[in-house]
N, C-alpha and C. Protein backbone atom coordinates (compact mmCIF):
# COMPACT_ATOMS: atom_id res chain seq x y z
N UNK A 1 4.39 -16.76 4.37
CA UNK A 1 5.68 -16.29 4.83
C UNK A 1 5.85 -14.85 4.34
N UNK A 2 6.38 -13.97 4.94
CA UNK A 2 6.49 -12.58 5.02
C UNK A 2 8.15 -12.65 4.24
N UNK A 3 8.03 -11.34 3.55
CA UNK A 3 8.90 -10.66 3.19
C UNK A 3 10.08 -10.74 4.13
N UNK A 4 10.07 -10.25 5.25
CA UNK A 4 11.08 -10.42 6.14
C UNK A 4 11.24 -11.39 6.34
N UNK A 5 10.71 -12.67 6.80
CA UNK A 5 10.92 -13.82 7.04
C UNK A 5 11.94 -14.28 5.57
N UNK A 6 11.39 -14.09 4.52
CA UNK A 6 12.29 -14.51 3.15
C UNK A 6 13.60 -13.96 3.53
N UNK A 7 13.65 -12.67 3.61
CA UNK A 7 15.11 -11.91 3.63
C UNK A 7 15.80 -12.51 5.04
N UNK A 8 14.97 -12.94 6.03
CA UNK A 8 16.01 -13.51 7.04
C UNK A 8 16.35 -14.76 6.36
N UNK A 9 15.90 -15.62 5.94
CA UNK A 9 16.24 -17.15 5.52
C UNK A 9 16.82 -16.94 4.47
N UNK A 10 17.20 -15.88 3.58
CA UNK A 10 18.06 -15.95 2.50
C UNK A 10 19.87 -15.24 3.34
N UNK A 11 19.00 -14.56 3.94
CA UNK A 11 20.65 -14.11 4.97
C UNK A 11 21.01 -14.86 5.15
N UNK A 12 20.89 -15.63 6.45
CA UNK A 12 21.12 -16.96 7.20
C UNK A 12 22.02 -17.69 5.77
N UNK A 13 21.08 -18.21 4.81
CA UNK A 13 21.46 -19.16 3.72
C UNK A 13 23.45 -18.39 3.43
N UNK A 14 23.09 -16.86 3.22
CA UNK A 14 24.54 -16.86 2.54
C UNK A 14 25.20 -16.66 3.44
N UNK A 15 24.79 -16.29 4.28
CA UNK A 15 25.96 -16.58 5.99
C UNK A 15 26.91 -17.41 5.82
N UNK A 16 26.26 -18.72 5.38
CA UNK A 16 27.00 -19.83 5.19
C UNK A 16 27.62 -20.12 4.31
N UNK A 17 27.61 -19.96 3.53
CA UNK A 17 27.73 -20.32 2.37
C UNK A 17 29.05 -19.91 2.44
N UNK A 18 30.16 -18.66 2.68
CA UNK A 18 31.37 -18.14 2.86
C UNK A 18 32.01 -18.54 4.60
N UNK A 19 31.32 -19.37 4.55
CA UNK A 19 31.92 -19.83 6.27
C UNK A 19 33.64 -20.28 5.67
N UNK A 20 34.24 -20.49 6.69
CA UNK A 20 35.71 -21.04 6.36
C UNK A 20 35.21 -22.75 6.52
N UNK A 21 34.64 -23.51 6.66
CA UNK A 21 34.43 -24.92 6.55
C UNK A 21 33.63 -25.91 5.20
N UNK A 22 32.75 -24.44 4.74
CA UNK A 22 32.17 -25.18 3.81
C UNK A 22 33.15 -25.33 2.61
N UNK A 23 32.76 -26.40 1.24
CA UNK A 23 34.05 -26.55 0.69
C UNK A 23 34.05 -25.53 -0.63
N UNK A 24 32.51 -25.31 -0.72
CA UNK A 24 32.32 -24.32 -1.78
C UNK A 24 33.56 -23.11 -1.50
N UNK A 25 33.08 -22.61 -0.51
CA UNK A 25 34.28 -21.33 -0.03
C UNK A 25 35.75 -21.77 -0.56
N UNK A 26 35.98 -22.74 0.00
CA UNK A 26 36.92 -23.43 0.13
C UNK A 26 37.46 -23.46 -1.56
N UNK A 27 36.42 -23.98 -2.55
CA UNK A 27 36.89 -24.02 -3.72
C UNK A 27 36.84 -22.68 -4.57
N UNK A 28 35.73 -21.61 -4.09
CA UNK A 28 36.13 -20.47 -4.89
C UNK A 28 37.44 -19.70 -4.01
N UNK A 29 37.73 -19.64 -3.45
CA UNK A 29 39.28 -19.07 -2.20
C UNK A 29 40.39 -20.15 -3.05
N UNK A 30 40.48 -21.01 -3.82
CA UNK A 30 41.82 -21.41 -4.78
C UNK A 30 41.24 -21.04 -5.63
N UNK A 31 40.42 -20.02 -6.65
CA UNK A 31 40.32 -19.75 -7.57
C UNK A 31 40.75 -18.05 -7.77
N UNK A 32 40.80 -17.67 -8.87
CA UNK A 32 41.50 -16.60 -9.30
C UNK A 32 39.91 -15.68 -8.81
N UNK A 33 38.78 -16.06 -9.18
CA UNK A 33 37.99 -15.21 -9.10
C UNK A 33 37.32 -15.20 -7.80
N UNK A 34 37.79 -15.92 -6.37
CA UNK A 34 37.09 -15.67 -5.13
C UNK A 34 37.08 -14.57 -4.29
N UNK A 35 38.11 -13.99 -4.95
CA UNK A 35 37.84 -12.19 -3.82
C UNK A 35 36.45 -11.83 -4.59
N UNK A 36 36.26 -11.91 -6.07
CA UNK A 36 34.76 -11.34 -7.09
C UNK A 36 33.98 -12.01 -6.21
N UNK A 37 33.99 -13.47 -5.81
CA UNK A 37 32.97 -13.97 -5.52
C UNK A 37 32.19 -14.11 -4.21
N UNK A 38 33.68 -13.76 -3.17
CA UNK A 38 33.20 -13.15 -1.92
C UNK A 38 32.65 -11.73 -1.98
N UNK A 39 33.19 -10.48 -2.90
CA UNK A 39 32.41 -9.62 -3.18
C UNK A 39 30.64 -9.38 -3.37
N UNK A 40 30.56 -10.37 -4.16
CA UNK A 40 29.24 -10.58 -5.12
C UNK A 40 28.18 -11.51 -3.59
N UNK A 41 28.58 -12.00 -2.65
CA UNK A 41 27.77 -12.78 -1.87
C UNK A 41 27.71 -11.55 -0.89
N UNK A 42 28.70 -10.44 -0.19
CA UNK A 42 28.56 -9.56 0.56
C UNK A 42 27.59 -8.41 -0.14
N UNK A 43 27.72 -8.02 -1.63
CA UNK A 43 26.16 -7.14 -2.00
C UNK A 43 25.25 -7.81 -1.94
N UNK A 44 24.80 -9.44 -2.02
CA UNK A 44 23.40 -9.57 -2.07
C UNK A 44 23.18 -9.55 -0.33
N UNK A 45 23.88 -9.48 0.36
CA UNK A 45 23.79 -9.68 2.12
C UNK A 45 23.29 -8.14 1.79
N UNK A 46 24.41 -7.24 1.58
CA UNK A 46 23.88 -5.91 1.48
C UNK A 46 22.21 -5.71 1.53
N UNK A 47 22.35 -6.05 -0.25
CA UNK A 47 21.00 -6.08 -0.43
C UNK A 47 19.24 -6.04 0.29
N UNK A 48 20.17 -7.38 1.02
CA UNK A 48 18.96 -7.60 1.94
C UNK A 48 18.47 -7.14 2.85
N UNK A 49 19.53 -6.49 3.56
CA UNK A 49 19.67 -5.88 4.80
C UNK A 49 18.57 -4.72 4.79
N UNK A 50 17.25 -4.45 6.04
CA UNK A 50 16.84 -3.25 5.48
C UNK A 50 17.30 -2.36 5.07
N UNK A 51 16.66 -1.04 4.88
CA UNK A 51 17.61 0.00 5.09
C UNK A 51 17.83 0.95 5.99
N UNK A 52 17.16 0.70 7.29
CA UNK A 52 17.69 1.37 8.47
C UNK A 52 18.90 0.75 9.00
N UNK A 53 19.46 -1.20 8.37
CA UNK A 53 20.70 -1.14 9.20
C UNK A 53 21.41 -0.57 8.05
N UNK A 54 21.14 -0.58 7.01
CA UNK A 54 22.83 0.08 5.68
C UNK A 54 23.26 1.34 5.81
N UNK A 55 22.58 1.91 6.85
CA UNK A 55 23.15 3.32 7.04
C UNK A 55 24.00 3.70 8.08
């Protein structure tokens, strides 16, 4: 498996992960720290992203 292939299947993975259905979301969004924690899941998306789209 290729590098890219990793970084697409780890995208995909946190895609979800902040969906409005899952309950995780669901339980950090009543917590004091879910704006940090929606923060912290949008830099590792960052992250991943090459870098011809972050520009």
């Amino acid at each position: 498996m290729s590098r890219g292939d990793l970084d697409d299947l780890a995208d995909g993975a946190l895609e979800r992960v902040p969906a409005p259905d899952p309950e995780l979301a669901e339980l950090w969004d009543d917590s004091p720290s879910g704006p940090q924690w929606r923060a912290s899941v949008d830099a590792l998306r960052t992250a991943l992203r090459p870098a011809s789209e972050s520009v």
